[in-house]
Protein backbone atom coordinates (compact mmCIF):
# COMPACT_ATOMS: atom_id res chain seq x y z
CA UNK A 1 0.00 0.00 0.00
CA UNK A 2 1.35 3.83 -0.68
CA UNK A 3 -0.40 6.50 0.65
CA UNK A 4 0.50 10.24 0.34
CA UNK A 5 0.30 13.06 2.58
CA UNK A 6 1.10 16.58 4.57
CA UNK A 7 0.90 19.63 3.20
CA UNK A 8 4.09 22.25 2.40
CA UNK A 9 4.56 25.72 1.54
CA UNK A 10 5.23 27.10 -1.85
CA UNK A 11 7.03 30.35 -3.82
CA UNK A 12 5.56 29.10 -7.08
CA UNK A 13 1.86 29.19 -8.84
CA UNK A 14 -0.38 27.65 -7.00
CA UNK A 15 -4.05 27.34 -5.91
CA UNK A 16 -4.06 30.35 -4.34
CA UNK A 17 -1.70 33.33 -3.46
CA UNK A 18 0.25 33.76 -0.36
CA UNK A 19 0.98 31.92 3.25
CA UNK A 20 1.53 28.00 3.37
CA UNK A 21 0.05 26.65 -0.44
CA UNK A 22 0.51 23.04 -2.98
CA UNK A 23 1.70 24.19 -5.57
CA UNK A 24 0.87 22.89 -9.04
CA UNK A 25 4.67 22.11 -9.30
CA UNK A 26 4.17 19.73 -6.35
CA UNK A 27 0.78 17.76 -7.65
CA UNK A 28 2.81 16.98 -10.77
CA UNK A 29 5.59 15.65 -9.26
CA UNK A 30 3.23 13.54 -6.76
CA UNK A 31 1.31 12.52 -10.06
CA UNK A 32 5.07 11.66 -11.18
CA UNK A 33 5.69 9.33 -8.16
CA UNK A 34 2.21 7.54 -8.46
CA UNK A 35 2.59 6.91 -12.58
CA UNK A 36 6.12 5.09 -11.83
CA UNK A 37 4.46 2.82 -8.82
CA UNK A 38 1.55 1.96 -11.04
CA UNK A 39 3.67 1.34 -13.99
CA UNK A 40 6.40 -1.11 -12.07
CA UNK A 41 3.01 -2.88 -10.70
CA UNK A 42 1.67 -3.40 -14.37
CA UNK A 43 5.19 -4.26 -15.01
CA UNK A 44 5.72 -7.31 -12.24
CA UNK A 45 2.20 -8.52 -13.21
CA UNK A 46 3.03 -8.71 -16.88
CA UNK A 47 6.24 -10.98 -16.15
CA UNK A 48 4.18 -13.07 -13.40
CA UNK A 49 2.47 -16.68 -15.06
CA UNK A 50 -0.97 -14.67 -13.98
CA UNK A 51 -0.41 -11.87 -16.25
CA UNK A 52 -4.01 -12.89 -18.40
CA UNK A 53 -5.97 -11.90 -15.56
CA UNK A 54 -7.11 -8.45 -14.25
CA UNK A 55 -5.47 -7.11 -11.45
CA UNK A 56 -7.27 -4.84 -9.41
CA UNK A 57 -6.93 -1.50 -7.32
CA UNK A 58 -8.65 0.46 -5.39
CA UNK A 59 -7.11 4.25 -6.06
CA UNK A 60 -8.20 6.30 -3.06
CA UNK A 61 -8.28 10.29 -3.86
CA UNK A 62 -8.92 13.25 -2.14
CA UNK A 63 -7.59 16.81 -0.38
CA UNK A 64 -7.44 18.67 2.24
CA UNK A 65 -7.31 22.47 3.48
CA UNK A 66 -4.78 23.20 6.75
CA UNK A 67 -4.40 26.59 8.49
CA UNK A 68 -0.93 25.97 9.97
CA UNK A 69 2.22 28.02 10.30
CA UNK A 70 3.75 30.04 7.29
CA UNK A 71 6.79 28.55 7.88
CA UNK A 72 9.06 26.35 10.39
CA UNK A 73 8.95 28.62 13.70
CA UNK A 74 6.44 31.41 12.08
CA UNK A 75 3.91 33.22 14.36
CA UNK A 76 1.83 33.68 11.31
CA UNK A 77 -0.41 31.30 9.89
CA UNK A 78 -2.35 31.03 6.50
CA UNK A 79 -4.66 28.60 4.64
CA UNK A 80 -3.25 25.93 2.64
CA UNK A 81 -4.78 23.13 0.09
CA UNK A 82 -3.06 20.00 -0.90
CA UNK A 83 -4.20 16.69 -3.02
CA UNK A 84 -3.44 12.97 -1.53
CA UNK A 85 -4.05 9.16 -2.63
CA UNK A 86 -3.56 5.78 -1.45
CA UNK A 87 -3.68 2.46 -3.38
CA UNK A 88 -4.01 -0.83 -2.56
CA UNK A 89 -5.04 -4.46 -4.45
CA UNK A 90 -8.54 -4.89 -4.40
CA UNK A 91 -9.50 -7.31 -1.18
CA UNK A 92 -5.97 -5.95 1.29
CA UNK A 93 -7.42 -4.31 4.12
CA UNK A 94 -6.97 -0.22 3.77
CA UNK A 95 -5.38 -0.20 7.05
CA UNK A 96 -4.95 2.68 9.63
CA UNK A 97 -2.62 5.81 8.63
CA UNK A 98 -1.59 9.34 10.49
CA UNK A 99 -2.59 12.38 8.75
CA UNK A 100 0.71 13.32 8.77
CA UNK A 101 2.64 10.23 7.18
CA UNK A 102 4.57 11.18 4.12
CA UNK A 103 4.61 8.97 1.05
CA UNK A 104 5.68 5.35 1.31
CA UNK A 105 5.38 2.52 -0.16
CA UNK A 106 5.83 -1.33 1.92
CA UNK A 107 8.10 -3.48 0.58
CA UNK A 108 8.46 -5.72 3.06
CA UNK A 109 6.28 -6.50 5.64
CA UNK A 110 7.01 -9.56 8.24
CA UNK A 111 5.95 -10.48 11.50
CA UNK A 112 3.89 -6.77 11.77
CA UNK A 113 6.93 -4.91 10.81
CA UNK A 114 6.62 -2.83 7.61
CA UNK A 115 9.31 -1.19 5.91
CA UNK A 116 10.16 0.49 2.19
CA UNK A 117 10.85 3.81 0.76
CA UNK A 118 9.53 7.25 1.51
CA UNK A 119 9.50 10.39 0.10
CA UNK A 120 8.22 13.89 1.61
CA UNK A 121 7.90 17.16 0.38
CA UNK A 122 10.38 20.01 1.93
CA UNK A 123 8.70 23.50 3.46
CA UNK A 124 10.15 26.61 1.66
CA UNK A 125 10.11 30.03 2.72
CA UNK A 126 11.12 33.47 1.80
CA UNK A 127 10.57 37.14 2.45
CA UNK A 128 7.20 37.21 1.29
CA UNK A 129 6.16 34.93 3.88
CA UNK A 130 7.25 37.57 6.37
CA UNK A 131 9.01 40.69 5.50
CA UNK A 132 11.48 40.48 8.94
CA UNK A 133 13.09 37.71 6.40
CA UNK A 134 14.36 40.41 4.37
CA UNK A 135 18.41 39.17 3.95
CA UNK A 136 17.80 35.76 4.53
CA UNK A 137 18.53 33.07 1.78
CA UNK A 138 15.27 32.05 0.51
CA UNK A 139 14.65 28.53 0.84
CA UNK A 140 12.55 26.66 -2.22
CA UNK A 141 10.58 23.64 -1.16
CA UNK A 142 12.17 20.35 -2.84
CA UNK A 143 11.90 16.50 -2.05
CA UNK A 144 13.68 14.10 0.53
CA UNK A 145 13.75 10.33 0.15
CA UNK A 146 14.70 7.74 2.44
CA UNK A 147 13.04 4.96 4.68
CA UNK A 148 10.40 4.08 6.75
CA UNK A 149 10.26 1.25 9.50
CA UNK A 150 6.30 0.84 11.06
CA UNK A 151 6.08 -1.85 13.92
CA UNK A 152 1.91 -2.71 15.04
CA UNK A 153 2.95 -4.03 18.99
CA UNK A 154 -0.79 -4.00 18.91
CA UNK A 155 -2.43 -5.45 15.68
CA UNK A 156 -4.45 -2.01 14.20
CA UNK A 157 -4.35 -0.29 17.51
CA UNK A 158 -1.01 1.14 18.50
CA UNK A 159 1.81 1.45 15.49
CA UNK A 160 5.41 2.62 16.02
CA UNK A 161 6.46 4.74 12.88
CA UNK A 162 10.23 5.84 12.03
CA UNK A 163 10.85 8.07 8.74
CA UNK A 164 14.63 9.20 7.99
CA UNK A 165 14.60 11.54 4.54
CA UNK A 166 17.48 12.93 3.26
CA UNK A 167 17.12 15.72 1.33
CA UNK A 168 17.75 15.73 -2.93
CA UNK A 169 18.56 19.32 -3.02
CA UNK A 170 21.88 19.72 -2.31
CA UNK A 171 22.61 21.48 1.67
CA UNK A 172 18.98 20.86 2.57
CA UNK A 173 20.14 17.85 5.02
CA UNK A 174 18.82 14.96 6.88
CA UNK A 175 15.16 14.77 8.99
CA UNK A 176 14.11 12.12 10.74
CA UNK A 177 10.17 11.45 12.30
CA UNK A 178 9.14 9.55 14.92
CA UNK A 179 5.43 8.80 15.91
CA UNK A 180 3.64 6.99 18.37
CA UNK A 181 -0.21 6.35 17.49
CA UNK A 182 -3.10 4.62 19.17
CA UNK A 183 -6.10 3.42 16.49
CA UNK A 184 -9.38 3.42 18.58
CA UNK A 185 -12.30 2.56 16.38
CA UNK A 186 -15.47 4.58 18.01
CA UNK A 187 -18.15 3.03 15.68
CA UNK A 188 -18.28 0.98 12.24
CA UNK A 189 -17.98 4.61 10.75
CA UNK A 190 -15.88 6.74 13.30
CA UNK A 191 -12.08 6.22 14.28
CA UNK A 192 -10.75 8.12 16.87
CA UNK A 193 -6.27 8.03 16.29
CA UNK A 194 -3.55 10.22 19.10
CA UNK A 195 0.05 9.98 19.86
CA UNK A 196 3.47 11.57 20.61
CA UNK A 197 5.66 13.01 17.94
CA UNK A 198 9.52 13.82 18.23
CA UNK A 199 11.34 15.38 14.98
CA UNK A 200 15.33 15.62 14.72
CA UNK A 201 17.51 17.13 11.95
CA UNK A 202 21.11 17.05 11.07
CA UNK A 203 23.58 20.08 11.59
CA UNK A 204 22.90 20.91 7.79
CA UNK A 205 19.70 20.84 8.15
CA UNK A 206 19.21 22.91 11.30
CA UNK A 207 21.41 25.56 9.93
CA UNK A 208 19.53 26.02 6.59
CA UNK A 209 16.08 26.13 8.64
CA UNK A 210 17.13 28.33 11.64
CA UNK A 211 20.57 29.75 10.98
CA UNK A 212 21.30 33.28 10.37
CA UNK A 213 25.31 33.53 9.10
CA UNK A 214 26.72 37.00 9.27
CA UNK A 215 26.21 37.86 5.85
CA UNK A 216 22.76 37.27 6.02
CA UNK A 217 22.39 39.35 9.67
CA UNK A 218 24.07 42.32 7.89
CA UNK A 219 21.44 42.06 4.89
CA UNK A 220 18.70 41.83 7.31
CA UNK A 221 19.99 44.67 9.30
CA UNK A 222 17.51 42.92 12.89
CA UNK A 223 18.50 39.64 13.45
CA UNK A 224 21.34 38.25 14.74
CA UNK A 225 23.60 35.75 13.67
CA UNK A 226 23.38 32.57 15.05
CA UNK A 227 24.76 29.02 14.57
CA UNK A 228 21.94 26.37 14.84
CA UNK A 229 23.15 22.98 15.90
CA UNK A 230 21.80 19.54 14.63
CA UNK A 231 19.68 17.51 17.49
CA UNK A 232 15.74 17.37 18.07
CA UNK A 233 13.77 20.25 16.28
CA UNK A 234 10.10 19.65 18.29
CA UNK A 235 8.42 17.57 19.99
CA UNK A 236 4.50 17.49 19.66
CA UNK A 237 1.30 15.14 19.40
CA UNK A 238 -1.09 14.59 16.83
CA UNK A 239 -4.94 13.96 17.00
CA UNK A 240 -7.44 13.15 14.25
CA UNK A 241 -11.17 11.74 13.89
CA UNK A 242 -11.91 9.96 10.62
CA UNK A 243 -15.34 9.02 9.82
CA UNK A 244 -16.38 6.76 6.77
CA UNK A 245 -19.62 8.09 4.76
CA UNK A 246 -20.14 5.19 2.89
CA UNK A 247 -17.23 2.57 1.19
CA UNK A 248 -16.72 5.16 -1.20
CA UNK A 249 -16.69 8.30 0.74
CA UNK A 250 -14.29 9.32 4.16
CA UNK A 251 -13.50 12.80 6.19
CA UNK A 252 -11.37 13.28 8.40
CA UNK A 253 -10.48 16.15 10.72
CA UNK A 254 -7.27 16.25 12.71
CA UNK A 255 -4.75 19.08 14.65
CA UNK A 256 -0.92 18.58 15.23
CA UNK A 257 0.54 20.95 17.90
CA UNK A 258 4.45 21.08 18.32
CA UNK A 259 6.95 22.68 20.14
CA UNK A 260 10.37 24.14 18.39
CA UNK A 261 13.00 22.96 21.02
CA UNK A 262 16.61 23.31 21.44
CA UNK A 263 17.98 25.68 18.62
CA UNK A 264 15.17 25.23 16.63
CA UNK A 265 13.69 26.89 19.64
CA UNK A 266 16.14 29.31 20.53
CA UNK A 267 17.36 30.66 16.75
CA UNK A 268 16.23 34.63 16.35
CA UNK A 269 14.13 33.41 13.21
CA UNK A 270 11.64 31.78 16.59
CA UNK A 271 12.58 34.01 19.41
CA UNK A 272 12.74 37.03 18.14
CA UNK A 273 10.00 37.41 15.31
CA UNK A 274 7.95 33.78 15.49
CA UNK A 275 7.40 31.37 18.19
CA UNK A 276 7.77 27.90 19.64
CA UNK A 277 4.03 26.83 19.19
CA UNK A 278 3.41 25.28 15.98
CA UNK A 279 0.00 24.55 15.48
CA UNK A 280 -1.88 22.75 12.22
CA UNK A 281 -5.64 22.08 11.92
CA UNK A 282 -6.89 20.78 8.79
CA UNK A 283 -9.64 18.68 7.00
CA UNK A 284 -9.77 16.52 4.47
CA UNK A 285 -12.04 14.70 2.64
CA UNK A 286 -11.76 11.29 0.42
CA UNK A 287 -12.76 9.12 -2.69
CA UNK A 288 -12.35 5.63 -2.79
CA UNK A 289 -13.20 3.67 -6.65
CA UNK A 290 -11.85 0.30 -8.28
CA UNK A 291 -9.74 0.48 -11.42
CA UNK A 292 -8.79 -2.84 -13.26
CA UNK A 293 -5.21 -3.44 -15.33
């Protein structure tokens, strides 16, 4: 199963002008990702003794809207809009999954534990996000890719998550996600999902994100420099309520709070102009149909 998720800022068209946005830049390279994991599925199928038969998918589609932070220790926050999809062979169970998983795919799942690749979507920002930026290096959103590990100690009730993603834009560096979630089905239509979040990131990474060097503190003319240091970013929890319509149709609601800690905490970019409470609310809704190969 793959599913897709989280939503990013932009500095290119998008759906709409301004704050944290998907741009159309972003939903093609999604599309991108989704076209090669259908077309290595049609591929193994053709090359299997079973390739005269059907095989068939369930494509899950939908979106959501967030109002979250601008940016990564903003004060600020703006509406944002972003596309996802899931799919899975007709008859696996869809399974339980955190709002804000990125995009993975399982090739290998044994004994509960699941791991494969993952890819997520980088945050940019830039001076029109906030104008106290002024003299920073603009950063442009780009993609990471690296592994996932999932561990159920608790068949479809409490699941361990690990992502590590290194970045493919060169000096962008290397984040890594860890979750905690507890899957409490309500009703037949209504799950209930909560848990712990802890994010880290590399020195490179840190520095890009919350760094000011002394170049950039002249440009800016207010902030100071300052050296951020690789080590935990936040730590935070996420909640969400999903409730299925009907087998076609889903919602979901859901709100991830986090706290900027260490340097991610103390950099001027947070102190000074933003702040250590990161909040996200958002809603999204979803369309399940079959599709035969």
């Amino acid at each position: 199963m793959a599913s897709v998720g989280r939503t990013m800022q932009a500095s290119q068209p998008s759906f709409r002008k301004g704050g944290t946005v998907f741009s159309v830049a972003r939903v093609a390279a999604i599309v991108a990702l989704f076209s090669i994991a259908a077309t290595t599925v049609r591929a193994d199928d053709a090359s299997s003794p079973a390739s005269d038969k059907k095989s068939s998918w369930i494509i899950t589609l939908g979106g959501s809207v967030e109002y979250g932070p601008s940016y990564a220790g903003s004060k600020h926050s703006s509406f944002s809009a972003m596309p996802s999809f899931d799919f899975r062979r007709l008859g696996e169970p869809a399974g339980y999954s955190a709002p804000d998983d990125d995009i993975d795919y399982t090739l290998i799942d044994f004994n509960g534990i699941e791991i494969g690749p993952v890819v997520g979507i980088r945050e940019s920002r830039s001076a029109s996000d906030d104008h106290r930026l002024s003299g920073l290096e603009k950063i442009h959103w780009g993609l990471d890719a690296g592994a996932f590990v999932q561990y159920w100690p608790i068949e479809d009730r409490l699941r361990v998550r690990v992502e590590a993603r290194q970045a493919l834009r060169a000096g962008d560096g290397l984040v890594a996600d860890l979750s905690l979630d507890w899957f409490q089905p309500v009703t037949d239509s209504l799950v209930l999902s909560a848990g712990p979040r802890l994010s880290l990131g590399n020195n490179t990474y840190m520095r890009r994100n919350f760094g000011i060097s002394q170049r950039e503190s002249a440009a800016n003319g207010v902030l100071p420099a300052f050296d951020a240091q690789g080590g935990v970013k936040s730590v935070g929890l996420m909640v969400a309520a999903t409730y299925t319509i009907s087998p076609a149709w889903s919602v979901q609601v859901y709100d991830r709070y986090d706290r900027l800690t260490a340097d991610a905490a103390s950099s001027p970019i947070t102190s000074d102009i933003g702040t250590n409470n990161q909040n996200i609310v958002g809603f999204a809704i979803n369309h399940s149909f079959q599709i035969d190969f």
